[in-house]
PDB file of N, CA and C in Angstrom:
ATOM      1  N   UNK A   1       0.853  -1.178   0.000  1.00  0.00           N
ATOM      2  CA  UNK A   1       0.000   0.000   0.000  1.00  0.00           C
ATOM      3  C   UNK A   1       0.894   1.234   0.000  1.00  0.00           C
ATOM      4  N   UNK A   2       0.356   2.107  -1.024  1.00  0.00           N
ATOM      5  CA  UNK A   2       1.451   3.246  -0.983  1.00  0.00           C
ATOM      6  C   UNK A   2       0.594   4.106  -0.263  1.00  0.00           C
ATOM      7  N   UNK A   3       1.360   5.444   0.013  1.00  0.00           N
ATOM      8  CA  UNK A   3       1.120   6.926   0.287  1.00  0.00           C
ATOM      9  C   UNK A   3       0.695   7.808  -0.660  1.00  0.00           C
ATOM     10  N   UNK A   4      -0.457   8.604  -0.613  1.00  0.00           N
ATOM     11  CA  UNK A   4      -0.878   9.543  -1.535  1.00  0.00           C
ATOM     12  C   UNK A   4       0.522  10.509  -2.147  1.00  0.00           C
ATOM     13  N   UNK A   5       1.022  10.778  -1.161  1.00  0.00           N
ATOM     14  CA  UNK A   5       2.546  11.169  -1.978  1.00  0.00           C
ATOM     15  C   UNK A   5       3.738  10.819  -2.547  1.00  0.00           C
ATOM     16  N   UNK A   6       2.972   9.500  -2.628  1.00  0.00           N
ATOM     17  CA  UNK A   6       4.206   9.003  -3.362  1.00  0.00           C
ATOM     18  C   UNK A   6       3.759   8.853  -4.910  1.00  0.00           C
ATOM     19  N   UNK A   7       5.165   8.800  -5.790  1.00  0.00           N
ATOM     20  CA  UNK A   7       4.447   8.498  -7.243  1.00  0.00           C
ATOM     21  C   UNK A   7       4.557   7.243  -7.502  1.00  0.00           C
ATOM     22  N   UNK A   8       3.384   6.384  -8.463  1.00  0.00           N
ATOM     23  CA  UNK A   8       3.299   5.042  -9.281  1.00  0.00           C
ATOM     24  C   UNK A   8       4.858   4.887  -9.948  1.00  0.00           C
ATOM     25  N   UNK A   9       5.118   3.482  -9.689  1.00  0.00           N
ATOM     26  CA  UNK A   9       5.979   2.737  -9.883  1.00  0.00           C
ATOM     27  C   UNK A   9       6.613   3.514 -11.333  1.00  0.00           C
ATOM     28  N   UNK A  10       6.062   3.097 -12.126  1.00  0.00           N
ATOM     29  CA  UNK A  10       5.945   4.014 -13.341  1.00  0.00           C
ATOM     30  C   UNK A  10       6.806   5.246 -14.167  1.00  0.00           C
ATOM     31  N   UNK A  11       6.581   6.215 -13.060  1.00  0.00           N
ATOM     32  CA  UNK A  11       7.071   7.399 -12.796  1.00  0.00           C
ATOM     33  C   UNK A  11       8.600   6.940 -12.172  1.00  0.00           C
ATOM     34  N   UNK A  12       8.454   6.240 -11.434  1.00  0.00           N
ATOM     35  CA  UNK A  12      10.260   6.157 -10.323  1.00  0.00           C
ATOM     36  C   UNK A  12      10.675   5.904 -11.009  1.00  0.00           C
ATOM     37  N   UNK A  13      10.331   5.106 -12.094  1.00  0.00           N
ATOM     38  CA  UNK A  13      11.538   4.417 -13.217  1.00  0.00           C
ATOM     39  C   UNK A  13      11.919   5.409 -13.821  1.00  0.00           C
ATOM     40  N   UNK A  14      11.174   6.568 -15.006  1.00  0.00           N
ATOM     41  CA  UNK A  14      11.381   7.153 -15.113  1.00  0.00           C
ATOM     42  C   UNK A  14      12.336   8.492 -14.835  1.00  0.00           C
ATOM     43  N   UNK A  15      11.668   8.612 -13.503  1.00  0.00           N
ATOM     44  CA  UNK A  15      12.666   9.586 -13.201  1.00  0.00           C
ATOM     45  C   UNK A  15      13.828   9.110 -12.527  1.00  0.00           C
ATOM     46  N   UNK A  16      14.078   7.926 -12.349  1.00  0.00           N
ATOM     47  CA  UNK A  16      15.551   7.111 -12.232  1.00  0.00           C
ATOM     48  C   UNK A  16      16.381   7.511 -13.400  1.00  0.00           C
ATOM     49  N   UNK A  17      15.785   7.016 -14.415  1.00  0.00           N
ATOM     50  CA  UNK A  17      16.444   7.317 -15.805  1.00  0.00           C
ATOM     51  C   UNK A  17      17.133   8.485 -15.932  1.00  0.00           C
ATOM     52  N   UNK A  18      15.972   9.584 -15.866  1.00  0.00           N
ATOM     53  CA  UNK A  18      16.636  11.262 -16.387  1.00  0.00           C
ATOM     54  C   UNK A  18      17.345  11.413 -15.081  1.00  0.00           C
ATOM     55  N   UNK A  19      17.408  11.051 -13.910  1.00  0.00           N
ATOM     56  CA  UNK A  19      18.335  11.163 -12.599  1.00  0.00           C
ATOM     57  C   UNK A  19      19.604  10.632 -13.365  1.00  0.00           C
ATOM     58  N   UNK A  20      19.867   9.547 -13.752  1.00  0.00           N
ATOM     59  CA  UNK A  20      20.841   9.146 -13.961  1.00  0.00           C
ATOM     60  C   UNK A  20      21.524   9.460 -15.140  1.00  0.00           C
ATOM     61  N   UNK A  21      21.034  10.316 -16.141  1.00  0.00           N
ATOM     62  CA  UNK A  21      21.467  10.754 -17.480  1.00  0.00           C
ATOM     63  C   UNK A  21      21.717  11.903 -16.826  1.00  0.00           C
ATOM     64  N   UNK A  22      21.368  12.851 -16.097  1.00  0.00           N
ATOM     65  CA  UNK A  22      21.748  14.089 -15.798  1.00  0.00           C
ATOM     66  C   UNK A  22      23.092  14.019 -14.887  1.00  0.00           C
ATOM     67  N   UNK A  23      22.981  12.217 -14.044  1.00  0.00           N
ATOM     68  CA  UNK A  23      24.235  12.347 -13.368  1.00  0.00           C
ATOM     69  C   UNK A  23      25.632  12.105 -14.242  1.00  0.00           C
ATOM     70  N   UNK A  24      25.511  11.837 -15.345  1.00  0.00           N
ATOM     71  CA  UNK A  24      26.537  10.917 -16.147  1.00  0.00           C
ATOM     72  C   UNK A  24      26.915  12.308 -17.033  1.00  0.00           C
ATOM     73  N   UNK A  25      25.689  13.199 -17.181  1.00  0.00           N
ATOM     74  CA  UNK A  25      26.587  14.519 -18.201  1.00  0.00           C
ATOM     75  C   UNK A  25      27.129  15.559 -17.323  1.00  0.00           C
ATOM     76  N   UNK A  26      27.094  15.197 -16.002  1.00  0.00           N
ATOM     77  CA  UNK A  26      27.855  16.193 -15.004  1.00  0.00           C
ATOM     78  C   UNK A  26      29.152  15.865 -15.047  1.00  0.00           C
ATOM     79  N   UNK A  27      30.032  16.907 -15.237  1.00  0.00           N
ATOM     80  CA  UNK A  27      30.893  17.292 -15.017  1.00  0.00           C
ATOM     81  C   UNK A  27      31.739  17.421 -13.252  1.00  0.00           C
ATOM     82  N   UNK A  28      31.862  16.337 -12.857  1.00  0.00           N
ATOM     83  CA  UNK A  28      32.682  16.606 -11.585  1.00  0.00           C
ATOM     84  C   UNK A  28      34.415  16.927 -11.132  1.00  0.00           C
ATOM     85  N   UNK A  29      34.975  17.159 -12.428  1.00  0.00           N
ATOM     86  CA  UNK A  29      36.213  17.696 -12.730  1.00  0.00           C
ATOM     87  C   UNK A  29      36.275  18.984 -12.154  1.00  0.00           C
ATOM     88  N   UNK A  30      35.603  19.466 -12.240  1.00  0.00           N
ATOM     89  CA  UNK A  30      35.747  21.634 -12.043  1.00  0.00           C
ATOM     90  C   UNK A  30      35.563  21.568 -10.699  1.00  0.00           C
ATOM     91  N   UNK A  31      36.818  22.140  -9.922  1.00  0.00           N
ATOM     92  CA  UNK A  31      36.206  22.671  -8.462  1.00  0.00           C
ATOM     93  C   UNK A  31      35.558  23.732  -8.676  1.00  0.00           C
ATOM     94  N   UNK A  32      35.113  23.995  -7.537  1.00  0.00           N
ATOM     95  CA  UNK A  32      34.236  25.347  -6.736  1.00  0.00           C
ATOM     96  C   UNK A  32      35.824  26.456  -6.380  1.00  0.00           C
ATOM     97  N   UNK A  33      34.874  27.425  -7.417  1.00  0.00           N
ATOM     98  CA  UNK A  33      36.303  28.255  -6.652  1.00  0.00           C
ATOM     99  C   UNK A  33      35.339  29.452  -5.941  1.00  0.00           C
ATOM    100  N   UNK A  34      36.381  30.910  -5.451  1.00  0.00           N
ATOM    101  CA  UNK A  34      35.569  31.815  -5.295  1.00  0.00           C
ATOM    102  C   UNK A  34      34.918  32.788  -5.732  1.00  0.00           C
ATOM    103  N   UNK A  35      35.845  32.441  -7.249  1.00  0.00           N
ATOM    104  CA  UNK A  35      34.941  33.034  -8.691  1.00  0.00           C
ATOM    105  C   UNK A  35      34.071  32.950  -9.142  1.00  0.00           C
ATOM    106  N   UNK A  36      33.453  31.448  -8.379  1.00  0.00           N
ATOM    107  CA  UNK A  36      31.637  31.081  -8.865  1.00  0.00           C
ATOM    108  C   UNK A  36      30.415  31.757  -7.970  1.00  0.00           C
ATOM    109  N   UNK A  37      31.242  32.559  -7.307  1.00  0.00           N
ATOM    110  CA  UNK A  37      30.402  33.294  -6.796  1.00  0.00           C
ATOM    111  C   UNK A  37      30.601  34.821  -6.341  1.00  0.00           C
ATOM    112  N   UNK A  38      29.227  35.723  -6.501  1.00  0.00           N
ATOM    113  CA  UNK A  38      28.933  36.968  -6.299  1.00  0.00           C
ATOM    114  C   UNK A  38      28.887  37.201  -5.210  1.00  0.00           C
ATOM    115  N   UNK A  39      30.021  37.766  -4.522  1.00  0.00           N
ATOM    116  CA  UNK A  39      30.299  38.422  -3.129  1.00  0.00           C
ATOM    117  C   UNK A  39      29.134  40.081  -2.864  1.00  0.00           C
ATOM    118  N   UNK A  40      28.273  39.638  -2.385  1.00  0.00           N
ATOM    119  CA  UNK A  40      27.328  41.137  -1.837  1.00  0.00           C
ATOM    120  C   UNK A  40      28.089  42.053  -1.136  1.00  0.00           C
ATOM    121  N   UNK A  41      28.445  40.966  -0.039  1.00  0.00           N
ATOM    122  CA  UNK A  41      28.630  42.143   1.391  1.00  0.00           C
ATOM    123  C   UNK A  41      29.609  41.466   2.118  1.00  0.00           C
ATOM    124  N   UNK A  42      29.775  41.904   3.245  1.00  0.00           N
ATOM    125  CA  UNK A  42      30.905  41.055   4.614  1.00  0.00           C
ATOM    126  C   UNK A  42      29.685  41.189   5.789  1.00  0.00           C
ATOM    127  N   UNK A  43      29.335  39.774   6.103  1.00  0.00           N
ATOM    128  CA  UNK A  43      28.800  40.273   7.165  1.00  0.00           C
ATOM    129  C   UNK A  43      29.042  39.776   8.660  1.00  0.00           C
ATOM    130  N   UNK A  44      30.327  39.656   8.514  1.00  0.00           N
ATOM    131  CA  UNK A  44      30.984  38.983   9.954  1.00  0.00           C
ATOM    132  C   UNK A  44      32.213  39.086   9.707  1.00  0.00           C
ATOM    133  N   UNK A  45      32.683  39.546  10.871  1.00  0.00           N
ATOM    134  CA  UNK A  45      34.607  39.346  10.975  1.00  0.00           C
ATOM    135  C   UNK A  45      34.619  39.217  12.049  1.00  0.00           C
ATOM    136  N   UNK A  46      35.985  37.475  11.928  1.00  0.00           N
ATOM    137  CA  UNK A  46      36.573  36.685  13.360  1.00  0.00           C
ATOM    138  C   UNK A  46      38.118  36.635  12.826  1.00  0.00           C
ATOM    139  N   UNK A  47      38.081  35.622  14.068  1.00  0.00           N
ATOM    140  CA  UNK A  47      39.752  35.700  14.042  1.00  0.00           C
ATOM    141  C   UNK A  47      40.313  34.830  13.092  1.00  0.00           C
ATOM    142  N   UNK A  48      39.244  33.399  12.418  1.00  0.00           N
ATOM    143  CA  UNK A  48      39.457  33.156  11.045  1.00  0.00           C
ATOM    144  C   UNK A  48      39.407  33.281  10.006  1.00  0.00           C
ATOM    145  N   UNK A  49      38.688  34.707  10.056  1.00  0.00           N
ATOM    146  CA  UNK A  49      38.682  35.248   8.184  1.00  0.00           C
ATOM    147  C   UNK A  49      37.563  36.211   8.563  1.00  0.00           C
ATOM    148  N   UNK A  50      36.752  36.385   7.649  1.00  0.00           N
ATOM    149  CA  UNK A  50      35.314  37.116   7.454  1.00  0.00           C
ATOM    150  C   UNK A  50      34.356  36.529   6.567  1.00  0.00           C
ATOM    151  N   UNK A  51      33.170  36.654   7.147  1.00  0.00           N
ATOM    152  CA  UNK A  51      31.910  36.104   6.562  1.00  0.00           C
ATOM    153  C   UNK A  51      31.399  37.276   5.629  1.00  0.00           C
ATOM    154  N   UNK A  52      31.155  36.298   3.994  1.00  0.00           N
ATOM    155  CA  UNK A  52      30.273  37.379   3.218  1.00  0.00           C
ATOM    156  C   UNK A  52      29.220  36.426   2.961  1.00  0.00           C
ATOM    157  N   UNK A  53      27.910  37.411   2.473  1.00  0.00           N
ATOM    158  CA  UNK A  53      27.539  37.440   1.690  1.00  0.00           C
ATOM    159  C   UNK A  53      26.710  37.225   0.367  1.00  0.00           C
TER     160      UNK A  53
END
């Protein structure tokens, strides 16, 4: 017996599939640098650095 929130068998397969095609064209080579992101503001300074943003 399922849960009204869950989806028909059907569907899981499905979206197993495009889950797993979207995981296979990712790219996990590229780090995270701090260029991938838009610094706003500073909104904390400690004795290990400062918080932005």
């Amino acid at each position: 017996m399922s849960s009204p929130d869950e989806a028909p068998a059907s569907d899981n397969g499905a979206l197993a599939k495009e889950l797993n095609a979207l995981v296979e064209s990712t790219n996990f080579d590229d780090k995270i640098c701090l260029e991938d992101f838009t610094l706003i503001r500073v909104i904390g300074k400690g004795s290990f650095g400062k918080v932005t943003l």
